[in-house]
N, C-alpha and C. Protein backbone atom coordinates (compact mmCIF):
# COMPACT_ATOMS: atom_id res chain seq x y z
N UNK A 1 121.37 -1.85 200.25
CA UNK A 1 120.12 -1.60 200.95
C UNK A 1 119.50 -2.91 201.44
N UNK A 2 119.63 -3.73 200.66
CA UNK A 2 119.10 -5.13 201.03
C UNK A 2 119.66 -5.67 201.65
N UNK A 3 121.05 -6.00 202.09
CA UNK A 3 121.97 -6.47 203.19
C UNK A 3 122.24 -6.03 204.22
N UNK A 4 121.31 -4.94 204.68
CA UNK A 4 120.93 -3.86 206.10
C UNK A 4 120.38 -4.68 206.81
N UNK A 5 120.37 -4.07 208.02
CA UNK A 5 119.25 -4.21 209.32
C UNK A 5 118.11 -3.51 208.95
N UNK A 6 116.70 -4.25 209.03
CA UNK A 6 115.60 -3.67 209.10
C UNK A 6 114.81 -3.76 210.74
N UNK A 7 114.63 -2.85 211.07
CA UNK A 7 114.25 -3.12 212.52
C UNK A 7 112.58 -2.68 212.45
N UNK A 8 111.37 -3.66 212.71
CA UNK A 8 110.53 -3.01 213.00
C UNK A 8 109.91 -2.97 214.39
N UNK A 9 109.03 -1.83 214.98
CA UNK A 9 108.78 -2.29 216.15
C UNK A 9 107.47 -1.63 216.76
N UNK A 10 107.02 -3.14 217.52
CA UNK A 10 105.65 -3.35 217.49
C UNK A 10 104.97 -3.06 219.06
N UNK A 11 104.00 -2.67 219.24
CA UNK A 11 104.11 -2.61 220.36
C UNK A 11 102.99 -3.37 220.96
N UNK A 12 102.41 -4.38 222.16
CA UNK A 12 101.22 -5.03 222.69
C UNK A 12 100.54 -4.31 223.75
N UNK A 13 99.64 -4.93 224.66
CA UNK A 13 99.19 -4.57 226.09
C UNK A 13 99.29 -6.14 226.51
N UNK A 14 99.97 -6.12 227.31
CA UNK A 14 100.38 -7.63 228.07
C UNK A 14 99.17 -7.97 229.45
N UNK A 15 97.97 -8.17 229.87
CA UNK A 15 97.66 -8.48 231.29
C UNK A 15 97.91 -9.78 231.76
N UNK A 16 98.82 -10.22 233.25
CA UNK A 16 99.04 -10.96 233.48
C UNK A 16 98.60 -11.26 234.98
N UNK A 17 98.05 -12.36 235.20
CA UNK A 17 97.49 -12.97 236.59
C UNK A 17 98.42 -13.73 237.60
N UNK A 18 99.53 -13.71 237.95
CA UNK A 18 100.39 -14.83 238.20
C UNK A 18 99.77 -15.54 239.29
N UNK A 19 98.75 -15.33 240.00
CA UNK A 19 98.29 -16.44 240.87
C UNK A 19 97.44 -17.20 240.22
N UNK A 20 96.92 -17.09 238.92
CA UNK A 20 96.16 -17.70 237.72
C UNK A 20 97.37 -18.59 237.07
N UNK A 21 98.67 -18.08 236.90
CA UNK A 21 99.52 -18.26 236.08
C UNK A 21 99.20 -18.19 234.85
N UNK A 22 97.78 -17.52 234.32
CA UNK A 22 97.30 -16.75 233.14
C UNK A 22 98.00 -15.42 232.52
N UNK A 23 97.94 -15.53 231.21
CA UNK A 23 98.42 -14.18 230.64
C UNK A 23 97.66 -13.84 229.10
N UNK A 24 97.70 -12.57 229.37
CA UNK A 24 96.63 -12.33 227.49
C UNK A 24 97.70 -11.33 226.53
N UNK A 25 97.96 -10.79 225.46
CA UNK A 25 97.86 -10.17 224.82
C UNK A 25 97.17 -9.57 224.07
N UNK A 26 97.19 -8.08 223.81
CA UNK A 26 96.41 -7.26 223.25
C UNK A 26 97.05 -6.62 221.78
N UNK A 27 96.49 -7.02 220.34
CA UNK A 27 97.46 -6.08 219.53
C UNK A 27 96.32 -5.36 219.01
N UNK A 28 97.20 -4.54 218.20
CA UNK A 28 96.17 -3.62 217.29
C UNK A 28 96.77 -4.67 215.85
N UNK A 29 95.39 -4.01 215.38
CA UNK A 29 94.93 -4.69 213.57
C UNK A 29 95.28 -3.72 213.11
N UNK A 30 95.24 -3.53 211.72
CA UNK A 30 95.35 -2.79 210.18
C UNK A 30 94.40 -1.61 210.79
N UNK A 31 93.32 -1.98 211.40
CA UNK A 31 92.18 -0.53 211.36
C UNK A 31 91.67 -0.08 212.49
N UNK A 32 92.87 -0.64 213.77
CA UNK A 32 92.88 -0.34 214.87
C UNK A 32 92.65 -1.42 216.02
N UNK A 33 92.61 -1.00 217.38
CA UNK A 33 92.76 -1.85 218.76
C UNK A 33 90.95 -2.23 218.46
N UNK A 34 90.66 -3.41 218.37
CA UNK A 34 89.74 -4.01 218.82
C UNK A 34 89.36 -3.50 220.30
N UNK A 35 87.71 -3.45 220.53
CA UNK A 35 87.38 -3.39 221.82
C UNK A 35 87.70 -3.80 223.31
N UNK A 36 87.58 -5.41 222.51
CA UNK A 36 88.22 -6.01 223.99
C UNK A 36 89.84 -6.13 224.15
N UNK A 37 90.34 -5.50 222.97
CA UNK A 37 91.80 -5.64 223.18
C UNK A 37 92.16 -4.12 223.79
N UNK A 38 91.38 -3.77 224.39
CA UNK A 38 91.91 -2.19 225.23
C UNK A 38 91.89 -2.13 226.53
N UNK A 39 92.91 -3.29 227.36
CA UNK A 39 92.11 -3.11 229.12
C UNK A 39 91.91 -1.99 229.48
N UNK A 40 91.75 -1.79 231.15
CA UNK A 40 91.94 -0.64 231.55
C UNK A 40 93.43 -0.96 231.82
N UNK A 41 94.10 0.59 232.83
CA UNK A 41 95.53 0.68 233.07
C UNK A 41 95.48 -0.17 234.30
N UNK A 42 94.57 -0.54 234.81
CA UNK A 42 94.47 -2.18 236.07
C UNK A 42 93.67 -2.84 236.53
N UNK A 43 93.60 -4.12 236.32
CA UNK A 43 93.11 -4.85 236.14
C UNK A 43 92.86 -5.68 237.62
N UNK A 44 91.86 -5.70 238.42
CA UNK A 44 92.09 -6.80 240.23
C UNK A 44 92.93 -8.17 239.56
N UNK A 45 93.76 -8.03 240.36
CA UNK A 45 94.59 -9.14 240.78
C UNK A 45 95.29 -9.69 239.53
N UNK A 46 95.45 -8.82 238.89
CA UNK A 46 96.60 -8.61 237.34
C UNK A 46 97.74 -7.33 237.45
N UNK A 47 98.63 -7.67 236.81
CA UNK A 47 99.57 -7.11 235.92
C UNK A 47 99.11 -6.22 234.55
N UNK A 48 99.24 -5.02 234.39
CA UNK A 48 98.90 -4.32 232.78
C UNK A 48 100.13 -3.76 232.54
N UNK A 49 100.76 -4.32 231.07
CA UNK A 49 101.95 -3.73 231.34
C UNK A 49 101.80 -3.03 229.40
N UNK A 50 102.87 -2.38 229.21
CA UNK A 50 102.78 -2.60 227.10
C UNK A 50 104.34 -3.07 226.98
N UNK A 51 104.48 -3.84 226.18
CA UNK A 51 105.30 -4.52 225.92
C UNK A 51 105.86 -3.79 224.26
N UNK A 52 107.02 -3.29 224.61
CA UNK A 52 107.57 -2.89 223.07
C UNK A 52 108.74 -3.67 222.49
N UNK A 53 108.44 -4.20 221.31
CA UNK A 53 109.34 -5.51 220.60
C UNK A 53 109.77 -4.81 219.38
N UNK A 54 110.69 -5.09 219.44
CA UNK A 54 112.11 -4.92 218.26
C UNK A 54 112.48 -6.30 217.45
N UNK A 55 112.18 -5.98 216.18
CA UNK A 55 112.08 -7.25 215.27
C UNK A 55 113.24 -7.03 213.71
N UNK A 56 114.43 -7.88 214.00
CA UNK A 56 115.32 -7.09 212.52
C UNK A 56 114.66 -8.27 211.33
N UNK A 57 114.06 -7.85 210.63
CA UNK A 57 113.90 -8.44 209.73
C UNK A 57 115.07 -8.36 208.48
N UNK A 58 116.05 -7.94 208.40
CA UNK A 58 117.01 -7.50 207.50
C UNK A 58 117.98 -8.58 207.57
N UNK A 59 119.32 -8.23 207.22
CA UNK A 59 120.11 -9.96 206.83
C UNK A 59 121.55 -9.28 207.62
N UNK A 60 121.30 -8.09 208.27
CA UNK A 60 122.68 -7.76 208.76
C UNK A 60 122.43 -7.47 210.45
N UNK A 61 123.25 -7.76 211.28
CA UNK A 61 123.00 -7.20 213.06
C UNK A 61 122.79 -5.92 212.91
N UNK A 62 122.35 -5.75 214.04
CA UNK A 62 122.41 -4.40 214.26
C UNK A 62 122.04 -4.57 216.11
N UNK A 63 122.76 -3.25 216.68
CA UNK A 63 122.65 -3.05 218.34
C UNK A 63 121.38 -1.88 218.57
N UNK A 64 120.65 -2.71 219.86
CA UNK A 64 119.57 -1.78 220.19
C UNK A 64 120.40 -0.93 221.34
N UNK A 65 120.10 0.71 221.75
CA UNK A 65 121.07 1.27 222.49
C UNK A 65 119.38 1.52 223.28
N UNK A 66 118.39 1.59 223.16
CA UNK A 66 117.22 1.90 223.73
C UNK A 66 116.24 1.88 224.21
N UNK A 67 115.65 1.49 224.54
CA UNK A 67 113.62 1.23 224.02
C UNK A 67 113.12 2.40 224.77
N UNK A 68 112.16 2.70 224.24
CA UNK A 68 111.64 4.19 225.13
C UNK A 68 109.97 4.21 224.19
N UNK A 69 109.82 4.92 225.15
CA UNK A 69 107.82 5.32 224.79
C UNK A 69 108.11 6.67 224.30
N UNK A 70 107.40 7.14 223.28
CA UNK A 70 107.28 8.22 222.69
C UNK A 70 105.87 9.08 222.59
N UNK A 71 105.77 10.06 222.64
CA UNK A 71 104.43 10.74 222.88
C UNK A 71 104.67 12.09 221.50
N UNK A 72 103.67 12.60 220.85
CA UNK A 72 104.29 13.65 219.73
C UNK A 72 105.06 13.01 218.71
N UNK A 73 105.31 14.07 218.37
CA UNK A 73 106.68 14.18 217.05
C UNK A 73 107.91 13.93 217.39
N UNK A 74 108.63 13.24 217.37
CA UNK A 74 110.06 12.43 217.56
C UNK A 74 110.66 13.87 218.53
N UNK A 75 111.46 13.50 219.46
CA UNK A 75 112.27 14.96 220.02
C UNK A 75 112.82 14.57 221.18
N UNK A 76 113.80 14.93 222.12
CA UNK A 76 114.50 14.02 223.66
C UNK A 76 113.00 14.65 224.50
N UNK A 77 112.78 15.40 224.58
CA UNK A 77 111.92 15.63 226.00
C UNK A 77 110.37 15.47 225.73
N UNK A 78 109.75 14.36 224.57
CA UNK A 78 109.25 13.60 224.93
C UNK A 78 108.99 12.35 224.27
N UNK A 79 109.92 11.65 225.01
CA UNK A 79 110.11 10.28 225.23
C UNK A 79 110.76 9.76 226.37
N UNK A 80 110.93 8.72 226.67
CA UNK A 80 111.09 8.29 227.99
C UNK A 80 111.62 6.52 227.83
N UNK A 81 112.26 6.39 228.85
CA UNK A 81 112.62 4.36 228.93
C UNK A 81 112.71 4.59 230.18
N UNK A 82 112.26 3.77 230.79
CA UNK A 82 112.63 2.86 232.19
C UNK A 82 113.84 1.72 232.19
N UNK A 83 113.96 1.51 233.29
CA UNK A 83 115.42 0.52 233.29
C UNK A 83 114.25 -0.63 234.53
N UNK A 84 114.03 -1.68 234.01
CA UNK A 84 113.02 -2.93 234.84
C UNK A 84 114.44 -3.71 235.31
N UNK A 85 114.04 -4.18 236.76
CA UNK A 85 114.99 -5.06 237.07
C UNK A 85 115.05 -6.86 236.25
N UNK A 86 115.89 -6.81 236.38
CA UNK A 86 115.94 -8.03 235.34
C UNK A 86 115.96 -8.07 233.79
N UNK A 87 115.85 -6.94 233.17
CA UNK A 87 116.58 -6.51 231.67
C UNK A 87 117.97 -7.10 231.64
N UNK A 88 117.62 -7.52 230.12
CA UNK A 88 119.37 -7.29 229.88
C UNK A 88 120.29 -6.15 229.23
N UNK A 89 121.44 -6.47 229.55
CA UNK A 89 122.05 -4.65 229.36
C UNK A 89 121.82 -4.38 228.46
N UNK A 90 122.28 -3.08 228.34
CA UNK A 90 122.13 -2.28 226.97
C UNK A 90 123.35 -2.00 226.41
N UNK A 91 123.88 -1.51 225.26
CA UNK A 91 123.15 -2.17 224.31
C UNK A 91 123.08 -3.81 223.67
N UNK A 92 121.73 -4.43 222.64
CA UNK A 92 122.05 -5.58 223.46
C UNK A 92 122.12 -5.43 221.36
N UNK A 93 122.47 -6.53 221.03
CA UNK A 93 122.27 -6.61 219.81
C UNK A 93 121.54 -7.75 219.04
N UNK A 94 121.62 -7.71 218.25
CA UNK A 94 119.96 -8.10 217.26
C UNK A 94 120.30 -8.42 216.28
N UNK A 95 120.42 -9.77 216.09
CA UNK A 95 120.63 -10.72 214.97
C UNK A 95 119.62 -10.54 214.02
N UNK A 96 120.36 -11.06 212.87
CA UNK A 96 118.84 -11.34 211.83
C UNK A 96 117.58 -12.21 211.89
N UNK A 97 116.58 -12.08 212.04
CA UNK A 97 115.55 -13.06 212.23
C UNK A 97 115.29 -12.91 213.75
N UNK A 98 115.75 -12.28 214.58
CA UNK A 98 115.39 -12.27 215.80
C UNK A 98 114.69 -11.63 216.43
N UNK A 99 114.48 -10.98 217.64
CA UNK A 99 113.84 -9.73 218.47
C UNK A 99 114.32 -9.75 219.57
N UNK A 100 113.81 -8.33 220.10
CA UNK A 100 113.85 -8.30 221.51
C UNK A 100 113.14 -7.41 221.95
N UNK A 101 112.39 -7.40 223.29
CA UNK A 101 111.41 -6.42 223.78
C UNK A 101 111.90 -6.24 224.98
N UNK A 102 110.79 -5.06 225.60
CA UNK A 102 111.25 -4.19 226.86
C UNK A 102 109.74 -4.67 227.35
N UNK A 103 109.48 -4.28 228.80
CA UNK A 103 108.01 -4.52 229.26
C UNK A 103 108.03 -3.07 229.99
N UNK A 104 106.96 -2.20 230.32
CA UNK A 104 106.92 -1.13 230.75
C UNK A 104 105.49 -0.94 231.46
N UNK A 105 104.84 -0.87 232.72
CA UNK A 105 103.82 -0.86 233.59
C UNK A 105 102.84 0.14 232.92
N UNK A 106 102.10 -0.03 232.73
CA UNK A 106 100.78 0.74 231.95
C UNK A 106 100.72 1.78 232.45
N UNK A 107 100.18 2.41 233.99
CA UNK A 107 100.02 2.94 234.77
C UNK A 107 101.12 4.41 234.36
N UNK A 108 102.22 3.57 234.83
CA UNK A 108 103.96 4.90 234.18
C UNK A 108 103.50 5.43 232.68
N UNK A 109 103.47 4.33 232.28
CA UNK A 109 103.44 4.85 230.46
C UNK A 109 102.09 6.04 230.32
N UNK A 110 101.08 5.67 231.00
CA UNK A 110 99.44 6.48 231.21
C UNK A 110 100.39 8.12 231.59
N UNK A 111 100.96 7.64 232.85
CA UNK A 111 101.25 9.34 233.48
C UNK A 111 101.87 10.00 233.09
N UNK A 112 102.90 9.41 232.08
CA UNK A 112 103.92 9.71 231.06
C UNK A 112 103.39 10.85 229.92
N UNK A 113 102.47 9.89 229.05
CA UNK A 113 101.80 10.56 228.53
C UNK A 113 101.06 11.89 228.82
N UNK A 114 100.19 11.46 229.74
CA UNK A 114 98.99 12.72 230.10
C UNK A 114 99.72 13.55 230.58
N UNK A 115 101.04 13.64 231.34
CA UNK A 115 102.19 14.47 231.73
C UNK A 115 102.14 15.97 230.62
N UNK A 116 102.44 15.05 229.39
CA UNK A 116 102.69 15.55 228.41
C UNK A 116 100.98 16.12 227.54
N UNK A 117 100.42 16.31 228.09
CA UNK A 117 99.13 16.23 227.70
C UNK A 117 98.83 15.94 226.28
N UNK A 118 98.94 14.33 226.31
CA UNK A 118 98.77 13.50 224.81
C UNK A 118 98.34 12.54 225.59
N UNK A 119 97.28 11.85 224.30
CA UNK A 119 96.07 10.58 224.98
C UNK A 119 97.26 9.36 223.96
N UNK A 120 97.70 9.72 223.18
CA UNK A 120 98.57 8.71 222.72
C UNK A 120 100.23 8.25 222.55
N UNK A 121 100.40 7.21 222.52
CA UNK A 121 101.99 6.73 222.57
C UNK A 121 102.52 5.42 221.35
N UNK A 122 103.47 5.73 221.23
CA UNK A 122 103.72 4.86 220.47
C UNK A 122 105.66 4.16 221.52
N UNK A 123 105.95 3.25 220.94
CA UNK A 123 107.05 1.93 221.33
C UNK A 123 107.88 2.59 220.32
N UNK A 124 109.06 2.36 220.65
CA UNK A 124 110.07 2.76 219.85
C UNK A 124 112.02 2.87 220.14
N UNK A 125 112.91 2.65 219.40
CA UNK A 125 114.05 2.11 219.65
C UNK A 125 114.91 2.76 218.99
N UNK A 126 116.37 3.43 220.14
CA UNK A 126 117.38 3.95 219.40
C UNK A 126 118.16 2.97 218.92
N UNK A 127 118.79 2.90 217.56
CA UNK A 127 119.68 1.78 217.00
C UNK A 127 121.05 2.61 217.28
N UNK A 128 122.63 1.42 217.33
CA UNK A 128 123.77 2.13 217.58
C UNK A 128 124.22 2.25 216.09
N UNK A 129 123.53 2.02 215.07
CA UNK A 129 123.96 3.30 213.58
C UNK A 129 123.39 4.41 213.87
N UNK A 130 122.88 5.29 214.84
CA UNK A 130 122.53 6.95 215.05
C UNK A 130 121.15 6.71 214.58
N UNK A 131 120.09 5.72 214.45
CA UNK A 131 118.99 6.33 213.95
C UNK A 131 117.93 5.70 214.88
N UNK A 132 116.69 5.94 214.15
CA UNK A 132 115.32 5.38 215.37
C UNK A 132 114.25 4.80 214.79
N UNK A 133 113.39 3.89 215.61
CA UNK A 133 112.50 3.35 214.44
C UNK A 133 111.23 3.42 215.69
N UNK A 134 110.14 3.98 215.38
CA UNK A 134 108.95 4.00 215.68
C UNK A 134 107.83 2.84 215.33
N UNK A 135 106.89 2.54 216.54
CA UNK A 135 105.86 1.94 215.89
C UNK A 135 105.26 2.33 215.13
N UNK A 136 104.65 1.69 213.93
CA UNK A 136 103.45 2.05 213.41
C UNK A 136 102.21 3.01 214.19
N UNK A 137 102.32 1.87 214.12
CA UNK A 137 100.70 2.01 215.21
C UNK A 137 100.66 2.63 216.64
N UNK A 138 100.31 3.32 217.45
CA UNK A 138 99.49 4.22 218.49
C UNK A 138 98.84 3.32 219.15
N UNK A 139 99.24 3.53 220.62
CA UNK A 139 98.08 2.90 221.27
C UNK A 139 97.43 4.38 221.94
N UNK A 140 95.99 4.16 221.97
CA UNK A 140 95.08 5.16 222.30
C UNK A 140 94.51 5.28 223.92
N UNK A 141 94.70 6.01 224.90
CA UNK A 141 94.50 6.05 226.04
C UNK A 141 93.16 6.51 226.33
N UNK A 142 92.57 6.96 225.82
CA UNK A 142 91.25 7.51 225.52
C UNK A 142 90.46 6.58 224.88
N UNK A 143 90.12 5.71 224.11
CA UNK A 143 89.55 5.09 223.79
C UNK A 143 88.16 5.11 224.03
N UNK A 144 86.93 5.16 223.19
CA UNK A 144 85.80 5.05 224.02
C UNK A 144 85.54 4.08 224.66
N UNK A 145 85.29 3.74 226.10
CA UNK A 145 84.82 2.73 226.68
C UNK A 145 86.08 1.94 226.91
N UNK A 146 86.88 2.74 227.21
CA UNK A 146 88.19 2.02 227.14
C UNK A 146 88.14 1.17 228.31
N UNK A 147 88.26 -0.54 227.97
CA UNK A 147 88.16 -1.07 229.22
C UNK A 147 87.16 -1.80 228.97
N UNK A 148 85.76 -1.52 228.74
CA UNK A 148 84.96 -1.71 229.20
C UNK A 148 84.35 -3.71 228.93
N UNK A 149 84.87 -3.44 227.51
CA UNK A 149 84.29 -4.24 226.78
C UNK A 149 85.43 -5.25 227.12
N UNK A 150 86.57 -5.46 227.26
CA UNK A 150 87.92 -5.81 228.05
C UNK A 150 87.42 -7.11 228.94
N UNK A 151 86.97 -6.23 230.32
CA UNK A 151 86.54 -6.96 231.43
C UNK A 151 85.18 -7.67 231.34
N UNK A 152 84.20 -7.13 230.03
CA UNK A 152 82.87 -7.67 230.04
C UNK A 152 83.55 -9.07 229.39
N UNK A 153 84.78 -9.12 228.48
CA UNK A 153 84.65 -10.38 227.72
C UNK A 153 85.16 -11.44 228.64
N UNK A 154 85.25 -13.32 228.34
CA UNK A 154 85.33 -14.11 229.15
C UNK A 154 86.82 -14.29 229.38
N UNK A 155 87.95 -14.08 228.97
CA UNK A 155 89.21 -13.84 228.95
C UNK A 155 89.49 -12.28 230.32
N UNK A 156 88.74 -11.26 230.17
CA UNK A 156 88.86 -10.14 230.85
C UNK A 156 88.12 -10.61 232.70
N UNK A 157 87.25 -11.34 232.41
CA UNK A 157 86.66 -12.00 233.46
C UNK A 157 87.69 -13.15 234.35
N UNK A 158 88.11 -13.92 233.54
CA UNK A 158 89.09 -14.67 234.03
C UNK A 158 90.14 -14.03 234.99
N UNK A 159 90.61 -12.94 233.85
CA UNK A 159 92.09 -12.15 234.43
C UNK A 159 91.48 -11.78 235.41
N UNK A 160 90.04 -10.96 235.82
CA UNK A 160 89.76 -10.08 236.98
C UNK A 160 89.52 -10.69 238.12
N UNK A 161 89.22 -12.38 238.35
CA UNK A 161 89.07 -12.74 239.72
C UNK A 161 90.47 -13.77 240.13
N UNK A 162 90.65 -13.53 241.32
CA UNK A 162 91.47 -14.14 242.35
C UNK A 162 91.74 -15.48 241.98
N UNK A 163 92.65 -16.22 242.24
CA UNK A 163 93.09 -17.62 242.08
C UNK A 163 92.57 -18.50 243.20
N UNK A 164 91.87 -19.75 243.09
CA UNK A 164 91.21 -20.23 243.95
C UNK A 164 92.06 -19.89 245.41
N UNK A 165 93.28 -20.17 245.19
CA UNK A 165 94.54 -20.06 246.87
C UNK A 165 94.34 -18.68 247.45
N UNK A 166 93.73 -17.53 246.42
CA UNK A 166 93.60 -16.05 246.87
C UNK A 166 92.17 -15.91 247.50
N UNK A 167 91.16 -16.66 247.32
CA UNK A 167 90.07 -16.40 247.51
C UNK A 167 90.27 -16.20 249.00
């Protein structure tokens, strides 16, 4: 048991400015997503993406065959992966001590969900031993004030205006 692959996997909210060449991360804590860590699904003149990371903490490889967003109770028709240009193939495999993540557009992951009429999702990865490992943690699409407090803070302000060359 101890000479296994342990895979855990975590999931962020990434906003990125590239005419800023700024970028933030968003995680959740022990007792949930902090306020300002909840953008909205877009941000002026940013990137919102969630970023799902695969971490083996265990002492043996193991191959990721997956990454996919999950909505509900584990099941094929609902969950979902995108294929982003510039990934590397699948499956890729996963040393000990290492990771690897997928990036997935907020917006998709939002319609994904509410598709399915669920306000929440979780990150998550098929392994090539037949099994799956879920995030912990939920990110919440509903949120009260989701956003709000985001763009009021000085980091959310930054991301939201233009790069002096855009003005």
């Amino acid at each position: 048991m101890r000479s296994g692959h342990r895979v855990v996997v975590e999931i962020d909210v990434v906003v990125q400015n590239p005419g800023r060449g700024m970028s933030w991360v968003g995680r959740r804590s022990e007792r949930g997503w902090p306020a300002t860590s909840i953008p909205p699904s877009q941000v002026l003149y940013s990137i919102v993406f969630v970023k799902i990371t695969a971490r083996n903490t265990g002492r043996a490889a193991v191959d990721i065959e997956r990454f996919f967003v999950e909505v509900g109770e584990p099941s094929e028709e609902k969950n979902r992966s995108w294929v982003m240009k510039g990934d590397p193939a699948l499956p890729q495999r996963l040393e000990p001590g290492s990771s690897a993540s997928r990036e997935y557009m907020l917006t998709e992951v939002e319609a994904f969900t509410r598709g399915h009429s669920r306000r929440r999702f979780r990150g998550a990865v098929d392994l090539g031993d037949g099994t799956s490992r879920r995030s912990p943690l939920s990110f919440d699409l509903d949120a009260p004030d989701r956003g709000a407090a985001f763009l009021a803070s000085s980091t959310g302000q930054m991301l939201q205006t233009p790069a002096p060359s855009e003005a």
